[in-house]
Structure formats: structure tokens, C-alpha cells
C-alpha atoms as a PDB file:
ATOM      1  CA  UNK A   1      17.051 -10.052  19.754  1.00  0.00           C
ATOM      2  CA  UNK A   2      16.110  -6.359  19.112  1.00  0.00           C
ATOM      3  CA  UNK A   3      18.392  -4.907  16.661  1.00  0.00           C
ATOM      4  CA  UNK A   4      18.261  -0.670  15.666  1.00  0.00           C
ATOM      5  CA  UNK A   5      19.615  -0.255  12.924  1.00  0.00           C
ATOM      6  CA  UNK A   6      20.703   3.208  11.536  1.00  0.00           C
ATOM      7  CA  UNK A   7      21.094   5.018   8.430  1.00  0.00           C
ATOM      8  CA  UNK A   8      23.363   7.857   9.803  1.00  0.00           C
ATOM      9  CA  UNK A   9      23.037  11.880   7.881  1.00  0.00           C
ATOM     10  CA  UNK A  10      22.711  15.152   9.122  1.00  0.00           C
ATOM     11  CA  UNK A  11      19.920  16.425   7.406  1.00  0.00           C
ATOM     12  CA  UNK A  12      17.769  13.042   8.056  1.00  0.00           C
ATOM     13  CA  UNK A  13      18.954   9.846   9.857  1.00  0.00           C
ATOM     14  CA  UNK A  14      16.377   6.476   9.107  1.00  0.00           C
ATOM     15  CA  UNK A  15      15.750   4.352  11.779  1.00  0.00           C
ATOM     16  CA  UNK A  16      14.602   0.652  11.833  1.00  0.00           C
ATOM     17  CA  UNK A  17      13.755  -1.561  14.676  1.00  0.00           C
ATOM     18  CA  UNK A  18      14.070  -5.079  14.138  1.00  0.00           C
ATOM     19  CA  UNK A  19      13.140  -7.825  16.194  1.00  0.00           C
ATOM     20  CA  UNK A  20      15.416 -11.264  15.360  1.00  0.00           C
ATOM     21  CA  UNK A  21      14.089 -14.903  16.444  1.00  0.00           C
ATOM     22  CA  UNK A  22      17.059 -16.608  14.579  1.00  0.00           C
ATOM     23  CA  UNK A  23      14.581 -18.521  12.072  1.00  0.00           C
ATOM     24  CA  UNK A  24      15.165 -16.597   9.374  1.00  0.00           C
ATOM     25  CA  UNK A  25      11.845 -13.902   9.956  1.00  0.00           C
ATOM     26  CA  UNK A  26      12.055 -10.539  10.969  1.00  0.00           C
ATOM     27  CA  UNK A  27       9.533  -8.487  12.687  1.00  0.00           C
ATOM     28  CA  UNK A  28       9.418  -4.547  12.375  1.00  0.00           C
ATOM     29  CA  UNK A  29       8.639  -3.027  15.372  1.00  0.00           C
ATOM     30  CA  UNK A  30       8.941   0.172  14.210  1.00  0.00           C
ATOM     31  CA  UNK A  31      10.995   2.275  11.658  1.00  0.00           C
ATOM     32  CA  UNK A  32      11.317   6.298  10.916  1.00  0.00           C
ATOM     33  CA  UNK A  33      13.696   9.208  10.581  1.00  0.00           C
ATOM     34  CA  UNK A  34      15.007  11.792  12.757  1.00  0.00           C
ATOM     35  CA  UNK A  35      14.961  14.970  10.760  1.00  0.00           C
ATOM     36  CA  UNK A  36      16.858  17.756  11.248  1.00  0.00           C
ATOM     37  CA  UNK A  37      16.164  21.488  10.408  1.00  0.00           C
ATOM     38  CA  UNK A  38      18.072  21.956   7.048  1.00  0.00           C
ATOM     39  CA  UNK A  39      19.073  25.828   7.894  1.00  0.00           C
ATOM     40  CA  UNK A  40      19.766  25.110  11.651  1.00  0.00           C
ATOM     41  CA  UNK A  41      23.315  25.454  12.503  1.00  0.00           C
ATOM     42  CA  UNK A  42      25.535  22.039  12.266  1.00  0.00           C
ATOM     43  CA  UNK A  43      26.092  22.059  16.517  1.00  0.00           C
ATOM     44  CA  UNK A  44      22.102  21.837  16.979  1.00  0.00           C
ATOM     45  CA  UNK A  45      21.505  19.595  14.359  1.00  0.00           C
ATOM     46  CA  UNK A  46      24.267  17.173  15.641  1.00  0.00           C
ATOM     47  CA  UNK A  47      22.217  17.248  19.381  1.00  0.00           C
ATOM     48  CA  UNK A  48      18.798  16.418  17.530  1.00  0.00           C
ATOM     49  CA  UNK A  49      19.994  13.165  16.398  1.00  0.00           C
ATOM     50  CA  UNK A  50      21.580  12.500  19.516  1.00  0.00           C
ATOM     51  CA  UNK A  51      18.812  13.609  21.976  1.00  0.00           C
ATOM     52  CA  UNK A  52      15.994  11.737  19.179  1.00  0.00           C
ATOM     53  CA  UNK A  53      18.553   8.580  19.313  1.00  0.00           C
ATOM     54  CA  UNK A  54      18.785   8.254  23.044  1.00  0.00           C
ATOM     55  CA  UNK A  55      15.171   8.722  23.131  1.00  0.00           C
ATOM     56  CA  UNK A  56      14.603   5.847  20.694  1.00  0.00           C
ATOM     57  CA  UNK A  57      17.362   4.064  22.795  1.00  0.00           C
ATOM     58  CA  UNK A  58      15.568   4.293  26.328  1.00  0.00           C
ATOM     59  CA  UNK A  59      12.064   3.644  24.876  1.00  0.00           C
ATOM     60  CA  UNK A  60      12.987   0.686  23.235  1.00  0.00           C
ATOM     61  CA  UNK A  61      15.904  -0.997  24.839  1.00  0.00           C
ATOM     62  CA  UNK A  62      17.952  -2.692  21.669  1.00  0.00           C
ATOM     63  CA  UNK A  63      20.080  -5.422  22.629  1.00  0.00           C
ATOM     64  CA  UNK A  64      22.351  -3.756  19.600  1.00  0.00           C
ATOM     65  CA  UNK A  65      22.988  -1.134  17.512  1.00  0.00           C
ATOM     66  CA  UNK A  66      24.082  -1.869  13.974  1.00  0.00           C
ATOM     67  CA  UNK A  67      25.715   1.174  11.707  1.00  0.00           C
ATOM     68  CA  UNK A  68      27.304   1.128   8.209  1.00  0.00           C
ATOM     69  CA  UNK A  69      31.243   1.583   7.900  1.00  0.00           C
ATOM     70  CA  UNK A  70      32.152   5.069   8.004  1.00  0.00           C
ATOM     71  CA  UNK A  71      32.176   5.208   3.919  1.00  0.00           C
ATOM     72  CA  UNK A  72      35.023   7.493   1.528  1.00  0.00           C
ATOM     73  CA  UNK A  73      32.737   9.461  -0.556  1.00  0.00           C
ATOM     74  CA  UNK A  74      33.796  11.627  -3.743  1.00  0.00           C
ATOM     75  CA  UNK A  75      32.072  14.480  -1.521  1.00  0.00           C
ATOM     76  CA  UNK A  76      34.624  15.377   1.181  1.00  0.00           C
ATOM     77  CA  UNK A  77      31.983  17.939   2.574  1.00  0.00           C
ATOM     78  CA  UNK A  78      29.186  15.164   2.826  1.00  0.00           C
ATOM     79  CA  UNK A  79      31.369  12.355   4.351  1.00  0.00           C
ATOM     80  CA  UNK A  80      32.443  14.687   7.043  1.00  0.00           C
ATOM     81  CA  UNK A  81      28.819  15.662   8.160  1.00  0.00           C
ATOM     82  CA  UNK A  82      28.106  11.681   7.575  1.00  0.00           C
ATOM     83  CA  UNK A  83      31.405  11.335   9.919  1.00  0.00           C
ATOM     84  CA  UNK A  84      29.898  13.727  12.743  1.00  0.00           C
ATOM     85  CA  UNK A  85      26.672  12.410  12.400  1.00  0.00           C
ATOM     86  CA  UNK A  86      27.952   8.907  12.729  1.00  0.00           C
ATOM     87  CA  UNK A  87      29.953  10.265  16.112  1.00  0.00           C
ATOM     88  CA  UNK A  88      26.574  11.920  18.011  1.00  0.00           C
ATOM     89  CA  UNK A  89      25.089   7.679  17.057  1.00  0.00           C
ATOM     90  CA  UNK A  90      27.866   6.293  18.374  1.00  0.00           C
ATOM     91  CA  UNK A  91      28.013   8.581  21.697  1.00  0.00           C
ATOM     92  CA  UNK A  92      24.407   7.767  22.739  1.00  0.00           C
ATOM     93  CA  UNK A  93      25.007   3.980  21.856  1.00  0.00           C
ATOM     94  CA  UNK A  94      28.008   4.520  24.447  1.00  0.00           C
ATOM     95  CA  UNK A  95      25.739   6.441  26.894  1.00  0.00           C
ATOM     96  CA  UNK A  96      23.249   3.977  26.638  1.00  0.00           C
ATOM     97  CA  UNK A  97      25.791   0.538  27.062  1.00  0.00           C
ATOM     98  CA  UNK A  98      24.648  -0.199  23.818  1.00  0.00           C
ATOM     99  CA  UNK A  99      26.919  -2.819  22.022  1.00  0.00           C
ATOM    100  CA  UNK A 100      27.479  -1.370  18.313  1.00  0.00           C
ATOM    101  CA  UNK A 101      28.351  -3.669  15.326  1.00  0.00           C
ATOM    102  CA  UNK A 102      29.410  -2.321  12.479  1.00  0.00           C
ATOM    103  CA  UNK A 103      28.454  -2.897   8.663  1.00  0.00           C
ATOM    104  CA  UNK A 104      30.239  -2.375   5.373  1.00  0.00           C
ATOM    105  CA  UNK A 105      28.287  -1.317   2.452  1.00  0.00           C
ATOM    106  CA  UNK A 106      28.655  -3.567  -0.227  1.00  0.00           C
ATOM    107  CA  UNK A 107      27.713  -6.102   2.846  1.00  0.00           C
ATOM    108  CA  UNK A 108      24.627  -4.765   3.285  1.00  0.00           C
ATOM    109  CA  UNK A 109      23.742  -4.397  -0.329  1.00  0.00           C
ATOM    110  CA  UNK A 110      25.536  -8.076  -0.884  1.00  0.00           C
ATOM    111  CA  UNK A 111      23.394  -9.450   1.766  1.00  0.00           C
ATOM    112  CA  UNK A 112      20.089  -7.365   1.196  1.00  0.00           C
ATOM    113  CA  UNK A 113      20.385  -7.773  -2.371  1.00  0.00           C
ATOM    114  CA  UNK A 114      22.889 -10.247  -3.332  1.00  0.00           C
ATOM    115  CA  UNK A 115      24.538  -7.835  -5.282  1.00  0.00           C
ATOM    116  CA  UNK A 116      27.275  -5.745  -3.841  1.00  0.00           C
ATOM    117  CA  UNK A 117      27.003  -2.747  -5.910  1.00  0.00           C
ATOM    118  CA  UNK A 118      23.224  -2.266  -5.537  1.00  0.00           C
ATOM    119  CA  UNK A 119      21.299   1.062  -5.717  1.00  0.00           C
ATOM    120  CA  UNK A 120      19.803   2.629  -3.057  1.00  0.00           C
ATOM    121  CA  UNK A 121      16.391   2.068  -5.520  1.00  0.00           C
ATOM    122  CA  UNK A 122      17.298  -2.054  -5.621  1.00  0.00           C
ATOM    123  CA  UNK A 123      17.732  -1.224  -1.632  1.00  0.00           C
ATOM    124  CA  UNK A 124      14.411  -0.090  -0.879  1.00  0.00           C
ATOM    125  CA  UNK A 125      12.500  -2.898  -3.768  1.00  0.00           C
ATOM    126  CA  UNK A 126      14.535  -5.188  -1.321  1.00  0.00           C
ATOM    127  CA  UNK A 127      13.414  -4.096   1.459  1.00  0.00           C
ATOM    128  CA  UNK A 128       9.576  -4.001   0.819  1.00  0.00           C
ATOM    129  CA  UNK A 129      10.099  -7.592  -0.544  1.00  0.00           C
ATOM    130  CA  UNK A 130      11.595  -9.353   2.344  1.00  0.00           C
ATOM    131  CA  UNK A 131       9.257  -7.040   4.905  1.00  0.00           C
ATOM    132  CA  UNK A 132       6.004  -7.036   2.981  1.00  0.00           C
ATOM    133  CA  UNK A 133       3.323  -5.116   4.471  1.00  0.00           C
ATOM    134  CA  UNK A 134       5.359  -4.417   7.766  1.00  0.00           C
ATOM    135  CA  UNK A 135       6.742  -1.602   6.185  1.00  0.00           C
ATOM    136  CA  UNK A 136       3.395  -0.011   4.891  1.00  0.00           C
ATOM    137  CA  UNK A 137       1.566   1.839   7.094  1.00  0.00           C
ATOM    138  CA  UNK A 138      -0.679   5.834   6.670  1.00  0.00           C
ATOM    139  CA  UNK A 139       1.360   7.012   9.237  1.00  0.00           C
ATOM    140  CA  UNK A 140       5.130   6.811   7.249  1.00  0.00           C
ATOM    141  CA  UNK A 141       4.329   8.718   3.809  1.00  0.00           C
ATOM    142  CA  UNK A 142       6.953   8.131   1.216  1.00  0.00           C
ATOM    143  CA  UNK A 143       9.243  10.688   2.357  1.00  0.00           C
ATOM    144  CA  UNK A 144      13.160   9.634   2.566  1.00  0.00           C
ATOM    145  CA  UNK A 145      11.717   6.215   2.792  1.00  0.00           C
ATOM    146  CA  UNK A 146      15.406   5.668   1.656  1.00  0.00           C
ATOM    147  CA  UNK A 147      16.960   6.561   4.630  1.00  0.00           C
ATOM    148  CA  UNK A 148      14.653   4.356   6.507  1.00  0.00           C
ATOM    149  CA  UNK A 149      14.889   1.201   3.914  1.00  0.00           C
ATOM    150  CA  UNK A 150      18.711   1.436   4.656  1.00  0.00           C
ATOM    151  CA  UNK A 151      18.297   1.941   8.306  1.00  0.00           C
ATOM    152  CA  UNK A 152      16.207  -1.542   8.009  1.00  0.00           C
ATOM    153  CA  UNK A 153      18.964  -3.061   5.601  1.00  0.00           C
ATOM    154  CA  UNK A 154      21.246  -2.512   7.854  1.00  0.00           C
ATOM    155  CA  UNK A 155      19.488  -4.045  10.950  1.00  0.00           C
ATOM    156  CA  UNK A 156      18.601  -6.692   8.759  1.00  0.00           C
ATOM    157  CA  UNK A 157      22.198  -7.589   7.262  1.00  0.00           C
ATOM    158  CA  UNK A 158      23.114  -8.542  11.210  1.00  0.00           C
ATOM    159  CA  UNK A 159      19.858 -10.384  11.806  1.00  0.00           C
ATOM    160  CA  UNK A 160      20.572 -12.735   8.606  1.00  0.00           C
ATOM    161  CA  UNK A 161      24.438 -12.782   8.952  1.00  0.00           C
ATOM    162  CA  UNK A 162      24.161 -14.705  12.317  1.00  0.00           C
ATOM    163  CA  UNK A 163      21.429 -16.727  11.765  1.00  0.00           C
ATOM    164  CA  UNK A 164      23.691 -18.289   9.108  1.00  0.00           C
ATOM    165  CA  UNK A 165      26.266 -18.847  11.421  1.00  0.00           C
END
């Protein structure tokens, strides 16, 4: 099963590619971010990470597409960008027939980290421990690896939560 998982913002939205076998080992077929310019106006921002998503979409064919909760955050200005971001995702997933699953946070960092209340820092250590050297490579410097570590947790979270089912 090839899961694409997302780490949904406006400003930069991670992306992981995951490929599932149900024996417990994931492959990464290939992780990034769609990045957005940070003075463009909200409307053209929004269709970058739709256009870049259905492009990702197409070229790769997912058999799902596996998003955190929308989240309540102290910042009402940042959840609501996080909220339209999270709608553009959603729409190409739709446009694409897609199936979506949806992921809570503290299931994602219960089941990446085994601890609920993780940091995004325990997140990415994580990450590069259950992937090794997949997710090293010259060509993805260490910019907002964040945003694609949680993009990977995420698509990760629904490869292990059914292959303990």
C-alpha cells in the first residue's frame, strides 16, 4: 500500500510517501515540502499547494491520503490558515478519488513516539530512527525537515496502526 502522508501549512506543507507491506517495514519512496512564497497573497498560496498536491497525486498514485485532525491552536490566526490549507489537501484528494484517513495528534506522537505529548524535536529523532538512512539524502538539506518528519509520522502512524490490527 502507498500511503502520502501530509503535514498541512501555508507557508510550507511536508510531504512523505510511504510504501506499506504489512510486516512491520516501511519504505520511503520519496518525501519533501511544497513551499509557498511567504509575501504572496493567501488565494495563490492556497492554489500552490493544491496544484503541487495534485501533481504529487497523479505522479504517484497513493492508494491513501493520511492528514492530522484539524487541531485548536492558542493561535486563532494560524489554525485558520492550517484550516484552509487543510481544505485545498482535502479538495485534490477529492479530485483525485483519493480515500483520506484522518489522524489525531497525540496519535501520531503516541504511535511515533510512544508518548502522546511529544515534541516536534522527539518527532523528527523518531523519525530518522525508525527510517534510518531512507531519510538522508544531498538532495533534502535540513530545511523544515520538520514539516517533512511529520508528513512521514503521519503516513507512518496508518502504516503501523493496521498492521496491528
Amino acid at each position: 500500500m502507498l500511503i502520502l502522508g501530509i503535514d498541512p501549512g501555508t507557508a510550507t506543507t511536508g510531504y512523505g510517501l510511504v510504501e506499506s507491506n504489512g510486516t512491520g517495514r516501511a519504505k520511503v519512496i520519496k518525501w519533501g515540502l511544497i513551499e509557498t512564497d511567504k509575501d504572496g497573497f493567501k488565494e495563490k498560496r492556497l492554489e500552490v499547494i493544491y496544484k503541487q498536491t495534485l501533481a504529487i497525486i497523479k505522479s504517484n498514485s497513493p492508494d491513501l491520503f493520511v492528514m492530522e485532525k484539524v487541531f485548536f491552536a492558542t493561535n486563532a490566526k494560524t489554525a485558520i490558515a492550517v484550516g484552509q490549507a487543510q481544505g485545498v489537501l482535502l479538495l485534490a484528494a477529492s479530485k483525485t478519488n483519493v480515500k483520506v484517513v484522518e489522524y489525531a495528534p497525540g496519535t501520531i506522537k503516541k504511535v511515533i513516539t510512544g508518548d502522546g505529548r511529544a515534541k516536534k524535536k522527539d518527532i523528527q529523532k523518531a523519525i530518522r530512527k525508525i527510517l534510518g538512512n531512507q531519510v538522508k539524502s544531498e538532495a533534502h538539506k535540513k530545511t523544515h525537515f520538520d514539516n517533512a518528519a511529520d508528513a512521514l509520522a503521519v503516513a507512518l502512524t496508518h502504516a503501523m496502526s493496521t498492521e496491528r490490527r
